[in-house]
PDB file of N, CA and C in Angstrom:
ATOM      1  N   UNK A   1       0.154 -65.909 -27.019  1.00  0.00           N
ATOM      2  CA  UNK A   1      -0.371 -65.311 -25.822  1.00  0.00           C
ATOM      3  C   UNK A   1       0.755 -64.703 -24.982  1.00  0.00           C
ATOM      4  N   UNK A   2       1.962 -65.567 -24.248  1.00  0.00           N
ATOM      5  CA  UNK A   2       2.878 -65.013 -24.123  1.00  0.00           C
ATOM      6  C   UNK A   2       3.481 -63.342 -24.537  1.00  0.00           C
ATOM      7  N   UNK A   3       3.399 -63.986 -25.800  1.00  0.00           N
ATOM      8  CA  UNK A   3       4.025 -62.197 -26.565  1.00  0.00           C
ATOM      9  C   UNK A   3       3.535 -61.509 -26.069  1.00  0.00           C
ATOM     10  N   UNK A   4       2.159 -61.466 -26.500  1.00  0.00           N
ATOM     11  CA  UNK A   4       1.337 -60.596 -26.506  1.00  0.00           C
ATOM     12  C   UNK A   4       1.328 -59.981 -24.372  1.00  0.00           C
ATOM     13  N   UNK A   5       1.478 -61.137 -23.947  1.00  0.00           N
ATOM     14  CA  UNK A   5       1.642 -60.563 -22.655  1.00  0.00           C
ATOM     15  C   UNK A   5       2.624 -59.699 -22.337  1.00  0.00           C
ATOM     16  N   UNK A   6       4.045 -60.142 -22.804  1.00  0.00           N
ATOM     17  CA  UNK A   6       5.385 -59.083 -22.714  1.00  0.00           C
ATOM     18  C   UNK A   6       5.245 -57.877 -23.604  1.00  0.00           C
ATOM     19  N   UNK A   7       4.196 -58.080 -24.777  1.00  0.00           N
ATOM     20  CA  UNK A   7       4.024 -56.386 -25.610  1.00  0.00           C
ATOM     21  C   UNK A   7       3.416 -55.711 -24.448  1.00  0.00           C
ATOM     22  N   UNK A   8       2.207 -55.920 -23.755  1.00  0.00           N
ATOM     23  CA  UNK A   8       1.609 -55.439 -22.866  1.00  0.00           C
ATOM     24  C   UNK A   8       2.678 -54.870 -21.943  1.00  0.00           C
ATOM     25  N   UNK A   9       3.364 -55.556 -21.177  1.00  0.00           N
ATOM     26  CA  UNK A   9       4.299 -54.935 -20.529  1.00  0.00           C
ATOM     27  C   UNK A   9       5.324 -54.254 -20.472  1.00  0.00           C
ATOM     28  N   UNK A  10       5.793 -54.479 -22.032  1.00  0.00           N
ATOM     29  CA  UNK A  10       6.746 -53.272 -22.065  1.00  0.00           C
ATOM     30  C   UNK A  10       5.728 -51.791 -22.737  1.00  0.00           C
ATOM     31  N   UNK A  11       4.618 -51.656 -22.886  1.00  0.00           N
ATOM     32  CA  UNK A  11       4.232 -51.136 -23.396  1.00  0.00           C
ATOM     33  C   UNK A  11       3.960 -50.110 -22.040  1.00  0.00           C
ATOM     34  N   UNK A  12       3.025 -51.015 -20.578  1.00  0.00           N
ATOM     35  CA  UNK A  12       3.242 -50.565 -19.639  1.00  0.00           C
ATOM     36  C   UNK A  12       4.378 -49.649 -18.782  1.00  0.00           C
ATOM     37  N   UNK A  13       5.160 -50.547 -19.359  1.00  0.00           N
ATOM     38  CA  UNK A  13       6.603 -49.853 -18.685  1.00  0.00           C
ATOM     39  C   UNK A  13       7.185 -48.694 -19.328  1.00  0.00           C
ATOM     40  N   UNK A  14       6.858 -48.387 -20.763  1.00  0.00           N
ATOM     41  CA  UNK A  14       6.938 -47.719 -21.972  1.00  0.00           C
ATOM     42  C   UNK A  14       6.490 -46.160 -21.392  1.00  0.00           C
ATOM     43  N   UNK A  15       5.494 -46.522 -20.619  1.00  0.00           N
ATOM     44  CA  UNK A  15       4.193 -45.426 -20.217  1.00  0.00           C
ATOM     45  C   UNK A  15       4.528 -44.699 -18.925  1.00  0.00           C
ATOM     46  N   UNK A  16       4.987 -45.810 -17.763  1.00  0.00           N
ATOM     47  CA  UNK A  16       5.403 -45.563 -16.763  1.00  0.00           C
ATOM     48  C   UNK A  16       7.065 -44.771 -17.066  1.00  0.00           C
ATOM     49  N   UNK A  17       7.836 -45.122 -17.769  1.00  0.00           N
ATOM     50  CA  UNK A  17       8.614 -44.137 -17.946  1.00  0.00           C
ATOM     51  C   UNK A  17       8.691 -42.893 -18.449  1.00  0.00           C
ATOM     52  N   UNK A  18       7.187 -43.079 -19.310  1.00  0.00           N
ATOM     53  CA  UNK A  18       6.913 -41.636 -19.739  1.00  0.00           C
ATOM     54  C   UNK A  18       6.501 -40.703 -18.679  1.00  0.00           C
ATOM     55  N   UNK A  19       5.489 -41.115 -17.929  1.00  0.00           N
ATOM     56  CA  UNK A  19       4.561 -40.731 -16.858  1.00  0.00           C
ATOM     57  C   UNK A  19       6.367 -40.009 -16.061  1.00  0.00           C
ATOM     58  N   UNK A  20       7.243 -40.927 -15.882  1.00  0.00           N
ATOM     59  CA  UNK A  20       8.631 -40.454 -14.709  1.00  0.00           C
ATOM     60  C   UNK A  20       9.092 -39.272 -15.270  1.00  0.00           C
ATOM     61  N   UNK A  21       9.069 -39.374 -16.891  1.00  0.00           N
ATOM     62  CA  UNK A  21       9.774 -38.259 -17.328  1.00  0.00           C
ATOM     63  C   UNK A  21       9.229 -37.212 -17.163  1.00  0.00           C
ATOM     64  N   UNK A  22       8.143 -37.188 -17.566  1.00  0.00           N
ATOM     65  CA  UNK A  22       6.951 -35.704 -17.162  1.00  0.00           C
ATOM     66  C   UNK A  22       7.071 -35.200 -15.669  1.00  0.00           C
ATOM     67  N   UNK A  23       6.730 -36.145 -14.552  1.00  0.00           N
ATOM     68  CA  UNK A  23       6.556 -35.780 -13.227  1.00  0.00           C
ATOM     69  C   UNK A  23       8.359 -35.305 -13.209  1.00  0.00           C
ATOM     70  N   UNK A  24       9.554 -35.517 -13.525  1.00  0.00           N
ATOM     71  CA  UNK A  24      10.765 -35.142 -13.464  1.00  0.00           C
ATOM     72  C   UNK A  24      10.620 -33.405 -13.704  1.00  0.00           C
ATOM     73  N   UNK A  25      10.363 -33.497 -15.333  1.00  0.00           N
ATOM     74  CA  UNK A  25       9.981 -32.235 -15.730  1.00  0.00           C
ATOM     75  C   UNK A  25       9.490 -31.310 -15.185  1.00  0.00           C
ATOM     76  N   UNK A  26       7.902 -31.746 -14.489  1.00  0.00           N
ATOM     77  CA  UNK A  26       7.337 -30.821 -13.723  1.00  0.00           C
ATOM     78  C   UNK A  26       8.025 -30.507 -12.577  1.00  0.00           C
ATOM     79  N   UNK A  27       8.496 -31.221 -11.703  1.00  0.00           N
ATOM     80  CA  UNK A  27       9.328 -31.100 -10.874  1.00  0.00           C
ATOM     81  C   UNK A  27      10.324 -30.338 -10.868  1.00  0.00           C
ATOM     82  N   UNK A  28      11.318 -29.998 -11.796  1.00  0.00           N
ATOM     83  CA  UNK A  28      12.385 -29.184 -12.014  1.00  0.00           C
ATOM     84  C   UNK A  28      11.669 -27.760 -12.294  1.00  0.00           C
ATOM     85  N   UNK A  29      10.546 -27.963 -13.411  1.00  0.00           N
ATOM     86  CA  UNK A  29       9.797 -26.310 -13.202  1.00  0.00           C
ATOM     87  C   UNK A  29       9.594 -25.988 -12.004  1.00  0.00           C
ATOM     88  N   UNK A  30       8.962 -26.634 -11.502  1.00  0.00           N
ATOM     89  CA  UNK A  30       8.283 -26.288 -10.251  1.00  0.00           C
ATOM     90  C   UNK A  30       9.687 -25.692  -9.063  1.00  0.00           C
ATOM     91  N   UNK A  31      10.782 -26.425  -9.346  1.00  0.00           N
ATOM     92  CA  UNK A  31      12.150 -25.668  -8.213  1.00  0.00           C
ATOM     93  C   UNK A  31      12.405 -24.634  -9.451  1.00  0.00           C
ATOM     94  N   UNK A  32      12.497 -23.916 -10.100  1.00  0.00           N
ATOM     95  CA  UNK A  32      12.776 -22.909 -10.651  1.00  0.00           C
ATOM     96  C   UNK A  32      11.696 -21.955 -10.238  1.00  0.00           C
ATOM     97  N   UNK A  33      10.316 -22.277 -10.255  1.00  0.00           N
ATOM     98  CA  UNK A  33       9.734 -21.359  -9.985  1.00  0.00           C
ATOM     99  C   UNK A  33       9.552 -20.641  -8.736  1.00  0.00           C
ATOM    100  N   UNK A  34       9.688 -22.022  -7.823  1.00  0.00           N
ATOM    101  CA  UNK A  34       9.942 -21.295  -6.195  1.00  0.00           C
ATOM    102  C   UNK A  34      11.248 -20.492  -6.210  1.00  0.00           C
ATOM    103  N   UNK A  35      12.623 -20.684  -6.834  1.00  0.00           N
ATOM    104  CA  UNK A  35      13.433 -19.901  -6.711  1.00  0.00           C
ATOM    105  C   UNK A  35      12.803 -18.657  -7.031  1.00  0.00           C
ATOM    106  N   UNK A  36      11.900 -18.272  -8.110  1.00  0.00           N
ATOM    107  CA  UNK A  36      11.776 -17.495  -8.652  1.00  0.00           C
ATOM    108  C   UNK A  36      11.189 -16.958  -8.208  1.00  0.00           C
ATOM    109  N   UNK A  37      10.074 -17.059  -7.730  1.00  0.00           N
ATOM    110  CA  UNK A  37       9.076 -16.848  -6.629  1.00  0.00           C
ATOM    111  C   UNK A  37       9.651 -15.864  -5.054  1.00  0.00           C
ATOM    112  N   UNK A  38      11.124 -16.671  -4.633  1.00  0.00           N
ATOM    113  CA  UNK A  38      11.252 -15.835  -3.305  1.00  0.00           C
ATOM    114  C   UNK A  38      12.070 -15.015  -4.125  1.00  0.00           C
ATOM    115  N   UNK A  39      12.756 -15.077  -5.032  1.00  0.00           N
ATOM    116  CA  UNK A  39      13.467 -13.615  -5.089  1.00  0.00           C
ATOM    117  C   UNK A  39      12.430 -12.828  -5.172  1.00  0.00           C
ATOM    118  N   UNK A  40      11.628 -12.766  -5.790  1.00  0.00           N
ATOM    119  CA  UNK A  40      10.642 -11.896  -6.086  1.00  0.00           C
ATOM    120  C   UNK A  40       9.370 -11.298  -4.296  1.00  0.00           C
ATOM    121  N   UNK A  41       9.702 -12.509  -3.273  1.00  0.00           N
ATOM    122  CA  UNK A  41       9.546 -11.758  -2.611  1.00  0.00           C
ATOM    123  C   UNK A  41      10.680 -10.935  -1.791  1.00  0.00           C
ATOM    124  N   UNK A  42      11.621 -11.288  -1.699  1.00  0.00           N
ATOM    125  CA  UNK A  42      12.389 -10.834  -0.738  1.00  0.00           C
ATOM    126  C   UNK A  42      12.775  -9.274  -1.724  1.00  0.00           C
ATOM    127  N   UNK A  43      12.291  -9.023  -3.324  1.00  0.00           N
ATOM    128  CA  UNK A  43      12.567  -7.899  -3.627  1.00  0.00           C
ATOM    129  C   UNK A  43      11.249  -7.082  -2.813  1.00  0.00           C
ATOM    130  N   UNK A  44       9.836  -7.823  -2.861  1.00  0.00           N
ATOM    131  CA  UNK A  44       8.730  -7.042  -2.646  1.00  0.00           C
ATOM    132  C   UNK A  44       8.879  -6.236  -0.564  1.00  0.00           C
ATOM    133  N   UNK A  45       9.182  -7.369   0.057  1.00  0.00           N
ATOM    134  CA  UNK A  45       8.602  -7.416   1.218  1.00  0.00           C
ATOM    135  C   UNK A  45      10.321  -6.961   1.878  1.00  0.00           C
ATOM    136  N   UNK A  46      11.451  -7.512   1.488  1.00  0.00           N
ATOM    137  CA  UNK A  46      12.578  -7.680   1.929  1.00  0.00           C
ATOM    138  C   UNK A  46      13.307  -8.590   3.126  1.00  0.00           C
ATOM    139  N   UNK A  47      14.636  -8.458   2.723  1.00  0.00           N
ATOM    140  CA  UNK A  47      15.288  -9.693   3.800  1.00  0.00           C
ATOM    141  C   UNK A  47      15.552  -9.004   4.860  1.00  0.00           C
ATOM    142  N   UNK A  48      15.133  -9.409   6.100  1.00  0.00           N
ATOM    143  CA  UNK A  48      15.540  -8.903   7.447  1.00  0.00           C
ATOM    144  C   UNK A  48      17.194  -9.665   8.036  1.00  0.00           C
ATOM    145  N   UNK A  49      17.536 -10.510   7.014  1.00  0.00           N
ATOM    146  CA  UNK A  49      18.846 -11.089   7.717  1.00  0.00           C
ATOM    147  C   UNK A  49      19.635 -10.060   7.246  1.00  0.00           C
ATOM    148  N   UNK A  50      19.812  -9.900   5.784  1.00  0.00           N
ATOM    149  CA  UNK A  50      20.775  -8.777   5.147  1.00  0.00           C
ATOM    150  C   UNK A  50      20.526  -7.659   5.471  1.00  0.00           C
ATOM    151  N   UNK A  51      19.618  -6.985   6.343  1.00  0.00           N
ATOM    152  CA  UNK A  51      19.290  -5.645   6.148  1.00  0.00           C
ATOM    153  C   UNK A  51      18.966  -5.363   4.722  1.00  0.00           C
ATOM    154  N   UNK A  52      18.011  -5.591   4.050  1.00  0.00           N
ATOM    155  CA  UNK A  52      17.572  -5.377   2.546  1.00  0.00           C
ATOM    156  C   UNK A  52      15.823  -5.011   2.822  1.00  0.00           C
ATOM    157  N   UNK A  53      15.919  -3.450   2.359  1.00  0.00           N
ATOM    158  CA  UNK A  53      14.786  -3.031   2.231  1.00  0.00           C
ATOM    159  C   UNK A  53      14.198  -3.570   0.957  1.00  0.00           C
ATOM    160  N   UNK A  54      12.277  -3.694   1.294  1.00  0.00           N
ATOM    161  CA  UNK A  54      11.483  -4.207   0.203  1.00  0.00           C
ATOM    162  C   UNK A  54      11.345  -3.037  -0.350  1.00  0.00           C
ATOM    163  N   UNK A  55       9.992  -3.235  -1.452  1.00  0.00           N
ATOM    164  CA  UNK A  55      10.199  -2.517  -2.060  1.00  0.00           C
ATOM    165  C   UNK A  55       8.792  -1.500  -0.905  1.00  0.00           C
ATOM    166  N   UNK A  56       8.052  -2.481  -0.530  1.00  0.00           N
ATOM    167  CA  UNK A  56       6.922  -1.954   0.588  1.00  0.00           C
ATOM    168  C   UNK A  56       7.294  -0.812   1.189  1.00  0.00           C
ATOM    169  N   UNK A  57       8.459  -1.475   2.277  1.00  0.00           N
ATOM    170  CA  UNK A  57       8.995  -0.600   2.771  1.00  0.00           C
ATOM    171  C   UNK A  57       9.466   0.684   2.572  1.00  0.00           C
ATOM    172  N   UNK A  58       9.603   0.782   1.440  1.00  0.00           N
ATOM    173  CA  UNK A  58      10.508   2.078   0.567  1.00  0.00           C
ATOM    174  C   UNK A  58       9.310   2.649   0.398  1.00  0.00           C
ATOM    175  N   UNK A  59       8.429   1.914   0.208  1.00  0.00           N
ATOM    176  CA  UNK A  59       7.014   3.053  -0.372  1.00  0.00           C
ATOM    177  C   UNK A  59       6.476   3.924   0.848  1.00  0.00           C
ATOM    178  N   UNK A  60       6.353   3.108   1.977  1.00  0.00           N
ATOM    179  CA  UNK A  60       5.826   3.327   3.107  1.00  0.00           C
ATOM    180  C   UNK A  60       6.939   4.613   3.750  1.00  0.00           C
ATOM    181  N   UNK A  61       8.599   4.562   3.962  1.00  0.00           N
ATOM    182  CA  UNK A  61       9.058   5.514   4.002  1.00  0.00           C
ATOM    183  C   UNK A  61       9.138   6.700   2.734  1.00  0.00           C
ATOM    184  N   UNK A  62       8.602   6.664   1.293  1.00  0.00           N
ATOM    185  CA  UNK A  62       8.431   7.620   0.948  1.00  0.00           C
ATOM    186  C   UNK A  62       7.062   8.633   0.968  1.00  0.00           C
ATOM    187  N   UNK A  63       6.360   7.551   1.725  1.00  0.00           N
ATOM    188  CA  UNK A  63       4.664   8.121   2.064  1.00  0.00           C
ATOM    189  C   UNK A  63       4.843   9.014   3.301  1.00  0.00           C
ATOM    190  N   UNK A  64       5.667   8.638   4.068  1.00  0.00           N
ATOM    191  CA  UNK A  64       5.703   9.968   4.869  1.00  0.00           C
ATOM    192  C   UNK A  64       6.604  11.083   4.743  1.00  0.00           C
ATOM    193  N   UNK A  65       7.513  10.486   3.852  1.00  0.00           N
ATOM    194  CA  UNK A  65       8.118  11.868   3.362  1.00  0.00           C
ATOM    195  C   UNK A  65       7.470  12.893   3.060  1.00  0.00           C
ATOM    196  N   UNK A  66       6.721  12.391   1.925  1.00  0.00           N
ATOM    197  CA  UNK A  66       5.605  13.408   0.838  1.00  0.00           C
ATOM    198  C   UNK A  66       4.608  13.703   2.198  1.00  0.00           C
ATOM    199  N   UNK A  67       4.459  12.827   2.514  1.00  0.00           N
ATOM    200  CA  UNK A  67       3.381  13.655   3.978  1.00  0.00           C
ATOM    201  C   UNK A  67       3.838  14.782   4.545  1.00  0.00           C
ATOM    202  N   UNK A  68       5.100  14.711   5.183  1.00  0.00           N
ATOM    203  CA  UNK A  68       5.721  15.654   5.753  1.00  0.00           C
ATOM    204  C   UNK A  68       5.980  17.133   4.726  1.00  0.00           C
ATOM    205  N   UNK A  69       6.516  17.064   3.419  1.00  0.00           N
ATOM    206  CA  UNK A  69       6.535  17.721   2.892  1.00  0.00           C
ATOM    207  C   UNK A  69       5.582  18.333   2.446  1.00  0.00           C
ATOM    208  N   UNK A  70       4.101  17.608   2.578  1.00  0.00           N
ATOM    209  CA  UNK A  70       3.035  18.249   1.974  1.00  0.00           C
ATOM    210  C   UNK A  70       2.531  19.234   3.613  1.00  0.00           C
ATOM    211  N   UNK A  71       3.081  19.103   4.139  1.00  0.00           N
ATOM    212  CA  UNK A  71       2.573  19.752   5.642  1.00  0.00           C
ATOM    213  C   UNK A  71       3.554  20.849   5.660  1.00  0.00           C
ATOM    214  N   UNK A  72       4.711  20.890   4.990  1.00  0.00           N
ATOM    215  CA  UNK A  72       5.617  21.945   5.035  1.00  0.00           C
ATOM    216  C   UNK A  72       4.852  22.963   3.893  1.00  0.00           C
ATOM    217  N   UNK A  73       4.531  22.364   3.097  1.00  0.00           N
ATOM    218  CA  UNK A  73       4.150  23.204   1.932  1.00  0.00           C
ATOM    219  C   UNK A  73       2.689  23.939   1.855  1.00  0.00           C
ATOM    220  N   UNK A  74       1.977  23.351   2.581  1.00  0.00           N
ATOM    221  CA  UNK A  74       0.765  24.249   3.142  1.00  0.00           C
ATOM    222  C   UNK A  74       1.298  25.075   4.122  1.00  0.00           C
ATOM    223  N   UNK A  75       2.003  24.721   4.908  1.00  0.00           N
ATOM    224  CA  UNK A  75       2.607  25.805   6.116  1.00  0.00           C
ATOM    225  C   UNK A  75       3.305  27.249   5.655  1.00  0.00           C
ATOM    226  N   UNK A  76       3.493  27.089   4.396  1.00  0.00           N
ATOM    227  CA  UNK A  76       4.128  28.193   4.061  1.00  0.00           C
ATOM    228  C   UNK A  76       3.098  28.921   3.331  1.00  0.00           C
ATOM    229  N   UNK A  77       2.059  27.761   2.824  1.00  0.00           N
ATOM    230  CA  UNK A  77       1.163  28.562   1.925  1.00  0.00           C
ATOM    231  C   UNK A  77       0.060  29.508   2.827  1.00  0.00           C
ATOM    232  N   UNK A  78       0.205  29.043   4.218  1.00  0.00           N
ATOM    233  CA  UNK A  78      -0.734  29.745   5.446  1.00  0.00           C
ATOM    234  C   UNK A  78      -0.116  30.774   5.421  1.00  0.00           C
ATOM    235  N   UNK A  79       1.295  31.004   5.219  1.00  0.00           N
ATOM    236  CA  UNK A  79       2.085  31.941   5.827  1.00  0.00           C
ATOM    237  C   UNK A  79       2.256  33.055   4.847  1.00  0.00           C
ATOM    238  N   UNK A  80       2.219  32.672   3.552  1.00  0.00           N
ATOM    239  CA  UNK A  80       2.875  33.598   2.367  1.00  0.00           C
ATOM    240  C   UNK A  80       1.089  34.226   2.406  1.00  0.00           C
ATOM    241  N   UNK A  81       0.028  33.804   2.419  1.00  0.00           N
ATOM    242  CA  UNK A  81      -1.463  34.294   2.400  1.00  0.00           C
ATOM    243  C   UNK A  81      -1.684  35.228   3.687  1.00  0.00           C
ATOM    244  N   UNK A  82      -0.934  34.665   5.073  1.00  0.00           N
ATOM    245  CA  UNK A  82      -1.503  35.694   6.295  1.00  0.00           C
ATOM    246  C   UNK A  82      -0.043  36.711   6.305  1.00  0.00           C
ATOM    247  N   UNK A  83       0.665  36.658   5.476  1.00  0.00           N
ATOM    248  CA  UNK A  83       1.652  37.724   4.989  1.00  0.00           C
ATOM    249  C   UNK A  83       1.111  38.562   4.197  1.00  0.00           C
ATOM    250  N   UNK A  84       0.752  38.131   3.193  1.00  0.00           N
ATOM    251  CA  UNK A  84      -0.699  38.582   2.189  1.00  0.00           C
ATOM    252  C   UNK A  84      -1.086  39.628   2.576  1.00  0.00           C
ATOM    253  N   UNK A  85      -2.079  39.184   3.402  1.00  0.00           N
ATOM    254  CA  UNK A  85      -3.311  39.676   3.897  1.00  0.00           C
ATOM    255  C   UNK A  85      -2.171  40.965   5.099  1.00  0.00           C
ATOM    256  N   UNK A  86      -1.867  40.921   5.712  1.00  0.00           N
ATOM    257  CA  UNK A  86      -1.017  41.779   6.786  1.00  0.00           C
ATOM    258  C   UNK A  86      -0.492  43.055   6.064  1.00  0.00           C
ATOM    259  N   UNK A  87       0.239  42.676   4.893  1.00  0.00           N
ATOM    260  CA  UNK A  87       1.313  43.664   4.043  1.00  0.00           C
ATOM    261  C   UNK A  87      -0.444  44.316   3.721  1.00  0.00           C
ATOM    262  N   UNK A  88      -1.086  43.380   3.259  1.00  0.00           N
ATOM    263  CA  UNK A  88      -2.300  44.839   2.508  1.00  0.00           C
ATOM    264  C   UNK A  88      -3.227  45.479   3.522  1.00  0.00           C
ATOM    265  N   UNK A  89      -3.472  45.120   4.865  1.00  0.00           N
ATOM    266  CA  UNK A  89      -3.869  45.905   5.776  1.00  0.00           C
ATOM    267  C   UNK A  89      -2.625  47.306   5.818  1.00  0.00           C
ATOM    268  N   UNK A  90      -1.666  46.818   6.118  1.00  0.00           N
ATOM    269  CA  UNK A  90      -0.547  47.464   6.465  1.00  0.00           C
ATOM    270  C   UNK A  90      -0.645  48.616   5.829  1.00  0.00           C
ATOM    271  N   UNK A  91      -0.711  48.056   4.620  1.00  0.00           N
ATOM    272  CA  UNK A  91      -0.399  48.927   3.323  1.00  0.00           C
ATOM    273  C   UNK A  91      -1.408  50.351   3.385  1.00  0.00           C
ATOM    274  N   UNK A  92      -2.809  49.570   2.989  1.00  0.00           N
ATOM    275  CA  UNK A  92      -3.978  50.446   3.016  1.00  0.00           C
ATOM    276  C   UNK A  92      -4.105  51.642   3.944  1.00  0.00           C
ATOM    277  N   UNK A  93      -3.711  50.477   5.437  1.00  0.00           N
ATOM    278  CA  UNK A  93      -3.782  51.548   6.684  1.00  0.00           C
ATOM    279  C   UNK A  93      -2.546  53.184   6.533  1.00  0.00           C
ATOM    280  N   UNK A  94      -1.712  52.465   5.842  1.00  0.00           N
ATOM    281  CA  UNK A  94      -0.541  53.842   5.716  1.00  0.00           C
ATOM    282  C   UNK A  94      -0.811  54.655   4.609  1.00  0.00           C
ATOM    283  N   UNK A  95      -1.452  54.086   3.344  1.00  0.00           N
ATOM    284  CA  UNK A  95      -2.243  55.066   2.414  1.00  0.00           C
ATOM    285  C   UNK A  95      -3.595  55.581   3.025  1.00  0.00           C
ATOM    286  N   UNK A  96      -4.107  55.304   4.126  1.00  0.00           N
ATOM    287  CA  UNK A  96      -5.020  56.125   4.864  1.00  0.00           C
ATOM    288  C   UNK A  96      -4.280  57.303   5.069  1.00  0.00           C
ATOM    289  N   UNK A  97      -3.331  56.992   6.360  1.00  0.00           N
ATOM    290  CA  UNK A  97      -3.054  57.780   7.075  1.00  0.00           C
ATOM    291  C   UNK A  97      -2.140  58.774   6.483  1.00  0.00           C
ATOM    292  N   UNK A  98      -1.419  58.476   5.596  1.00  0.00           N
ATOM    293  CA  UNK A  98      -0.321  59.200   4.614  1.00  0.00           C
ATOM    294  C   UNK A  98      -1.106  60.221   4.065  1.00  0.00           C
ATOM    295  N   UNK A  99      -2.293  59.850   2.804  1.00  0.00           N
ATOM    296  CA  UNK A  99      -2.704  60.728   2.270  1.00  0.00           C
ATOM    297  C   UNK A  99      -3.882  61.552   2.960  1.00  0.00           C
ATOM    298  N   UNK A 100      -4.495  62.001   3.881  1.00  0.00           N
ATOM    299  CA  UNK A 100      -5.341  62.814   4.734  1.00  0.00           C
ATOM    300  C   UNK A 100      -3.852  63.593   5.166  1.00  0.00           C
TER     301      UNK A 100
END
């Protein structure tokens, strides 16, 4: 009976050290992954201590770039069309008046 009581317990204890080793394990994943985790935000969102733009940020200043540029580029396209249109009044009106 004895024995059989100390098999029991080291068998217990057998288990409980297994159980330590696992929760160890998980544990060490688990700090790798939070490391892993903020680099990955401080690439997305960025660090305000370093001055380190995210990547957000970069998008958001290239969204108004292209904004701006797309406002330049219709502006000219107003302009090269009511140039257009002017040169062929122009035009017409002086082949009126030229040929009579």
């Amino acid at each position: 009976m004895l024995l059989m009581e100390m098999s029991m317990a080291d068998n217990t204890n057998n288990r409980l050290e297994s159980i330590e080793n696992r929760l160890d394990s998980i544990e060490n994943t688990l700090e790798k992954v939070v490391a892993n985790f903020n680099k990955l935000y401080v690439a997305v969102v960025g660090n305000e201590t370093f001055d380190q733009e995210g990547i957000l940020h970069r998008l958001k200043r290239v969204e108004k770039e292209v904004g701006h540029w797309t406002k330049i580029r219709l502006k000219l396209m107003g302009v090269f069309v009511g140039g257009g249109i002017a040169w062929t009044v122009l035009w017409e009106l002086g082949k009126k008046f030229l040929i009579k």
